[in-house]
C-alpha atoms as a PDB file:
ATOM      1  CA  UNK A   1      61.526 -19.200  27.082  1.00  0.00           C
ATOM      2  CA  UNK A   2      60.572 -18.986  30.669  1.00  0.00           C
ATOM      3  CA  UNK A   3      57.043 -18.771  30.164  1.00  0.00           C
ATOM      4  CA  UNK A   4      57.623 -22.341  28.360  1.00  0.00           C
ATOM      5  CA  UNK A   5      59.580 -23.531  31.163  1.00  0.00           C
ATOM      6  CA  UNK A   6      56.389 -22.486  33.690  1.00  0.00           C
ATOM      7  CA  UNK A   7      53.734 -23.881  31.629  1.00  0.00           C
ATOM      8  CA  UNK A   8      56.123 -27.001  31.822  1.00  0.00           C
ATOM      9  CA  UNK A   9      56.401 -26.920  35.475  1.00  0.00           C
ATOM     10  CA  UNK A  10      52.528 -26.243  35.806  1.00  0.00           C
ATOM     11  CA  UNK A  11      51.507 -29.321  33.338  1.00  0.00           C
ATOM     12  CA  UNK A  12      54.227 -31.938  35.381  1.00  0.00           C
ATOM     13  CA  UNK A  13      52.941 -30.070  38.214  1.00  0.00           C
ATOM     14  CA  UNK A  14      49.010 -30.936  36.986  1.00  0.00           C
ATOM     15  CA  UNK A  15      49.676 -34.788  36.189  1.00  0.00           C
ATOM     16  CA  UNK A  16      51.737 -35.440  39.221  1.00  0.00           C
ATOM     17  CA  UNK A  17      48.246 -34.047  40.871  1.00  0.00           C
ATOM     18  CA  UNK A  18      45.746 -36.146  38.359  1.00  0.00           C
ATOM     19  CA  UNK A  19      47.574 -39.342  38.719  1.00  0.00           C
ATOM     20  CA  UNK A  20      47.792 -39.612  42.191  1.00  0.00           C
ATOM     21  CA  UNK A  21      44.438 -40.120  42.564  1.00  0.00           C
ATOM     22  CA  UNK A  22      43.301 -43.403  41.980  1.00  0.00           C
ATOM     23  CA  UNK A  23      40.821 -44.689  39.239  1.00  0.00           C
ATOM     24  CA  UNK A  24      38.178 -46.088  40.745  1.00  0.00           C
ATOM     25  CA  UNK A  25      37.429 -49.849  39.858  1.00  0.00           C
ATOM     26  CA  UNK A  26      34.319 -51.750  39.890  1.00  0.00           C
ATOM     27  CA  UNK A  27      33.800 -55.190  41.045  1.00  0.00           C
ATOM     28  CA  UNK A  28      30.119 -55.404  39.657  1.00  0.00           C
ATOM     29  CA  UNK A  29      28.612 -53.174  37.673  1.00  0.00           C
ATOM     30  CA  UNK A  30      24.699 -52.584  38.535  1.00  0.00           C
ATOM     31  CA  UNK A  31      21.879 -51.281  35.758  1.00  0.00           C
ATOM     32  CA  UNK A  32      18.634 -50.908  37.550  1.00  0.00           C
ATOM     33  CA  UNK A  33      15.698 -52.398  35.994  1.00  0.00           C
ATOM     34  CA  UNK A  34      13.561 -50.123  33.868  1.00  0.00           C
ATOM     35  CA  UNK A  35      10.099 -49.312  35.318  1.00  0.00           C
ATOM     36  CA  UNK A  36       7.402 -49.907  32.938  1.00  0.00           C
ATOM     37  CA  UNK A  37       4.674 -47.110  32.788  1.00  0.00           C
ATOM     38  CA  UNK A  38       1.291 -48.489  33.194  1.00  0.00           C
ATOM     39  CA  UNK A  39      -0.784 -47.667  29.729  1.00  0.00           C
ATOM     40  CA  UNK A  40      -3.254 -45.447  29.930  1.00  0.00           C
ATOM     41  CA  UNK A  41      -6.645 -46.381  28.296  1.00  0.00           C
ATOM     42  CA  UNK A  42      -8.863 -43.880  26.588  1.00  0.00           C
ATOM     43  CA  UNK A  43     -12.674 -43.475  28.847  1.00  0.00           C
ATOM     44  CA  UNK A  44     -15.330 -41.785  28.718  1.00  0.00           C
ATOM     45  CA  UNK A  45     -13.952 -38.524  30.694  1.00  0.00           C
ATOM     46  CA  UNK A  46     -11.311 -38.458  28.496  1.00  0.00           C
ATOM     47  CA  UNK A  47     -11.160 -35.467  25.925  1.00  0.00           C
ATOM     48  CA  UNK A  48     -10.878 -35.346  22.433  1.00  0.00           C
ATOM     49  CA  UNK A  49      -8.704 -33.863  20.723  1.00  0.00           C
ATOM     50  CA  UNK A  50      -9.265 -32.590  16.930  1.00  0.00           C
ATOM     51  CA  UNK A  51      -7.668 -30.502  14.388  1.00  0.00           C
ATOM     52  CA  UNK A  52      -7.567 -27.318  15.533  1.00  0.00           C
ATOM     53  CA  UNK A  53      -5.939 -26.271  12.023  1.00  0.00           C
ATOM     54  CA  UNK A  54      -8.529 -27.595   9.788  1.00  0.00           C
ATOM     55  CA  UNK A  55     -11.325 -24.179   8.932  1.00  0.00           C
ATOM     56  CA  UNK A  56     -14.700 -24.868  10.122  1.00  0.00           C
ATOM     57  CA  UNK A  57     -18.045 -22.938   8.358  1.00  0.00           C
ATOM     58  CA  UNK A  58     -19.590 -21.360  11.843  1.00  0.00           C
END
C-alpha cells in the first residue's frame, strides 16, 4: 500500500512538472519550398550499365 501511495505521489508529482510548462503555439506555420533536382541527361561519358546476371559465351 505505500508503494501505491509513492507511485501516486511521483505521477501528481510528474504532471504538476509536465503541465507547467507551456505548449508552445504557432502563429504561422512555415513549409519550405521543395528544391527540385536538376535532371540529369545521359552523354557520351556516361557508362552503361548491362545485365551483369545474364551468362555470356567467352
Amino acid at each position: 500500500m505505500a508503494e501505491d501511495d509513492l507511485l501516486s505521489q511521483m505521477l501528481h508529482a510528474w504532471r504538476e512538472d509536465i503541465e507547467s510548462v507551456p505548449f508552445p503555439q504557432f502563429n504561422e506555420l512555415l513549409i519550405p519550398r521543395q528544391q527540385v533536382r536538376p535532371r540529369c541527361t545521359p552523354s557520351a561519358s556516361a557508362v552503361r550499365v548491362t545485365n551483369a546476371t545474364r551468362k555470356t559465351d567467352a
